[in-house]
N, C-alpha and C. Protein backbone atom coordinates (compact mmCIF):
# COMPACT_ATOMS: atom_id res chain seq x y z
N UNK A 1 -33.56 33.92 -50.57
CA UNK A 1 -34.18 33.53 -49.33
C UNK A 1 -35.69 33.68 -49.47
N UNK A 2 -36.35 32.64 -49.18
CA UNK A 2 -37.94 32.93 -49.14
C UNK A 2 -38.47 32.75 -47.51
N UNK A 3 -39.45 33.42 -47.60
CA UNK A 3 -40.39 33.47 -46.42
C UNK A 3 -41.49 32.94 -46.15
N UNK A 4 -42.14 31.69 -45.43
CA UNK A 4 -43.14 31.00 -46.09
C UNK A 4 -43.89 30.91 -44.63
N UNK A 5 -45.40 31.77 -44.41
CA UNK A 5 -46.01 31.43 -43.32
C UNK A 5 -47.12 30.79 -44.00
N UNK A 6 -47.24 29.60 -43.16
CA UNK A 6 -48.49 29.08 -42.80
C UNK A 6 -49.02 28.37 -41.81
N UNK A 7 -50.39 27.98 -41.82
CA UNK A 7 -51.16 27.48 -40.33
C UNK A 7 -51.48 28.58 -39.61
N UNK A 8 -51.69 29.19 -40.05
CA UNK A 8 -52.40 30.54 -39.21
C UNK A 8 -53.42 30.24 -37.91
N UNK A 9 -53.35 31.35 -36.78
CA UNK A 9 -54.29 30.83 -35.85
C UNK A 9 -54.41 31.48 -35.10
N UNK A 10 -55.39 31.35 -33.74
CA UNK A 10 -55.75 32.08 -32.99
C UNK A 10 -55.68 31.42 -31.47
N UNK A 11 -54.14 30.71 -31.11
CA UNK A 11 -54.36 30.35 -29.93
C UNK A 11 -54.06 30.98 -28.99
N UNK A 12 -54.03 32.42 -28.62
CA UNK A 12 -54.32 33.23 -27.38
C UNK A 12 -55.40 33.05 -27.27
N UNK A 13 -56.82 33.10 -28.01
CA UNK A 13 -58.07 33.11 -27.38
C UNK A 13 -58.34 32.04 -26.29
N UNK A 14 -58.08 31.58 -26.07
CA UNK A 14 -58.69 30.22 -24.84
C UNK A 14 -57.66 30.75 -24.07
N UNK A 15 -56.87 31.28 -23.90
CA UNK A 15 -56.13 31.61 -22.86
C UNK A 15 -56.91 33.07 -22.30
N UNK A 16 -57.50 33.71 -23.29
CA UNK A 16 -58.40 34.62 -22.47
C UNK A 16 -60.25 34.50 -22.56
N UNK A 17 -59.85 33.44 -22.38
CA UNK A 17 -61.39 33.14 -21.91
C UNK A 17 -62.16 33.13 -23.37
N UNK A 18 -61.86 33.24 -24.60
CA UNK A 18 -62.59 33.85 -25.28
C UNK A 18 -62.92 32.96 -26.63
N UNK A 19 -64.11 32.74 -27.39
CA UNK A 19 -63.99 31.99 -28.56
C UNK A 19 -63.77 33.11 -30.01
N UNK A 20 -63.34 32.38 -30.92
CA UNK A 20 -63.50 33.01 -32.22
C UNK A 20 -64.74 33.81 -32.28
N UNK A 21 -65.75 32.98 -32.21
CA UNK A 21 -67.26 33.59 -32.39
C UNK A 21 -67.78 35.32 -31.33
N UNK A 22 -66.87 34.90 -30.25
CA UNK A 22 -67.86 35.63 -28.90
C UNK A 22 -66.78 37.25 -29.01
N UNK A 23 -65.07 36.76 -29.32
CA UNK A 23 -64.42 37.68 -29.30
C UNK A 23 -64.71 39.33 -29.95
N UNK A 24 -64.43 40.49 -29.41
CA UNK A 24 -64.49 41.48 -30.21
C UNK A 24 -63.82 41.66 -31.66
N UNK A 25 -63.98 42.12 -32.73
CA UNK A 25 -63.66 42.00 -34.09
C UNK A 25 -61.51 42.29 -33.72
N UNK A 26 -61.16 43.63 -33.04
CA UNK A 26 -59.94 43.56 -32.69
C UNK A 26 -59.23 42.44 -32.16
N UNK A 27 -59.76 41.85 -31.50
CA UNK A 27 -59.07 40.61 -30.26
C UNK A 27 -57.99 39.75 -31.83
N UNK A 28 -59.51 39.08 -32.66
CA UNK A 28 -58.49 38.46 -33.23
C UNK A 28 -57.96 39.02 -34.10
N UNK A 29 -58.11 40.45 -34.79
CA UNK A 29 -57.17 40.35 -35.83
C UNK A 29 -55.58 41.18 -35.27
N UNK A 30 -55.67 41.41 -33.64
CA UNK A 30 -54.10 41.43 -33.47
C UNK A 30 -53.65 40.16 -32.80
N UNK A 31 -54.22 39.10 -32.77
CA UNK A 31 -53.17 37.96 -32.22
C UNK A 31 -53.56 36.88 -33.07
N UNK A 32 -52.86 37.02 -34.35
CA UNK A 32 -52.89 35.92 -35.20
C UNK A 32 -51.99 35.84 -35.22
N UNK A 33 -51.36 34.37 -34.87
CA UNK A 33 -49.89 33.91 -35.18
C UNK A 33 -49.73 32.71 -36.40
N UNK A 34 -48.78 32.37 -36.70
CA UNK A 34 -48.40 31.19 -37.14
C UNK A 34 -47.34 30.32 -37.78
N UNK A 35 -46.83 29.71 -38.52
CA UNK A 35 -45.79 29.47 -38.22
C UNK A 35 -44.81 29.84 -39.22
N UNK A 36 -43.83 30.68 -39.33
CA UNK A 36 -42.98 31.01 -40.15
C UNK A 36 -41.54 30.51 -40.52
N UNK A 37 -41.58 29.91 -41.43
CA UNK A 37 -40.33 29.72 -41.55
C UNK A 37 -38.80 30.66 -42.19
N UNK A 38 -38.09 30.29 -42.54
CA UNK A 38 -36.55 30.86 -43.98
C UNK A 38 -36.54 29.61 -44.34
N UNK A 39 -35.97 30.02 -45.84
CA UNK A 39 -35.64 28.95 -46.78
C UNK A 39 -34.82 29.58 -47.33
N UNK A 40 -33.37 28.95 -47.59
CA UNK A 40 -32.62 29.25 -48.56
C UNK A 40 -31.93 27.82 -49.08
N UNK A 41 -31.85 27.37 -50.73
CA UNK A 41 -31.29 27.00 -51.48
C UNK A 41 -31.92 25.42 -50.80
N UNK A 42 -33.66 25.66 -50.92
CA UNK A 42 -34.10 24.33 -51.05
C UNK A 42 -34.16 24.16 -49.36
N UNK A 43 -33.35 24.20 -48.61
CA UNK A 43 -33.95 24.09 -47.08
C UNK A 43 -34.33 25.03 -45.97
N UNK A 44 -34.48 24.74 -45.20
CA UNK A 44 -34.80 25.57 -43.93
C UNK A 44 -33.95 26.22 -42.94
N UNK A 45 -33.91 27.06 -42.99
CA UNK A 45 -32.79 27.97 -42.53
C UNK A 45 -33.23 27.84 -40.96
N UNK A 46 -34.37 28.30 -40.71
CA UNK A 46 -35.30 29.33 -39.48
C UNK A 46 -36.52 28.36 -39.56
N UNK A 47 -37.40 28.36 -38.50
CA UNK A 47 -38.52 27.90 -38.21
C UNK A 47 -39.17 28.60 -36.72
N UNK A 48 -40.35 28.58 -36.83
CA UNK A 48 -41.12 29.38 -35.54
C UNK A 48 -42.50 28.82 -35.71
N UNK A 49 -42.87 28.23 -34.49
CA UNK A 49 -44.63 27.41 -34.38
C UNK A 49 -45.44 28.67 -34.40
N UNK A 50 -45.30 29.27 -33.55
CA UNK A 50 -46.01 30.64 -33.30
C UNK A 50 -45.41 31.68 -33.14
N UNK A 51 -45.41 32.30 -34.56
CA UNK A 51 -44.66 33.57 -34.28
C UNK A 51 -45.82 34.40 -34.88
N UNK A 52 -46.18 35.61 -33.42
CA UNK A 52 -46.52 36.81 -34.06
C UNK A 52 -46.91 37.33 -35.34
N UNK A 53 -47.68 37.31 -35.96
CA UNK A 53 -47.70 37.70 -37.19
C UNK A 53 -48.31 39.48 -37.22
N UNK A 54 -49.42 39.45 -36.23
CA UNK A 54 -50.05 40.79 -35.95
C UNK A 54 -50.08 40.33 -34.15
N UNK A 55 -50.03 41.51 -34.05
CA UNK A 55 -49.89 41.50 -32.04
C UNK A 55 -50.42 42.87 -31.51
N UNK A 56 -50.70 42.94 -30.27
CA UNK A 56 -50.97 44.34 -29.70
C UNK A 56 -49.79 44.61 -29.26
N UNK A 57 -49.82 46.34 -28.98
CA UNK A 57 -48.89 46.68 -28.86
C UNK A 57 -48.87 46.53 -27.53
């Protein structure tokens, strides 16, 4: 089984008012999501647009 994230991102920020640039250094590095998939035996098991990758608690 492999695990394959990519497209990483930061779309909570516009939902709190906030840009990449203006945000505090924490903001974005707990709400980076993106999209993860499973793979087993060549296809896709699992898929997720935005899943959590780092989050607040």
């Amino acid at each position: 089984m492999r695990f394959i994230c990519r497209n990483f991102g930061l779309s909570d920020l516009p939902r709190r008012g906030l840009s990449p640039h203006e945000a505090p250094l924490a903001v974005p590095l707990l709400d980076i999501e993106a999209e993860l998939s499973l793979w087993e035996d060549g296809r896709a098991v699992w898929s997720e647009d935005a899943f959590p990758m780092a989050e607040r608690p």
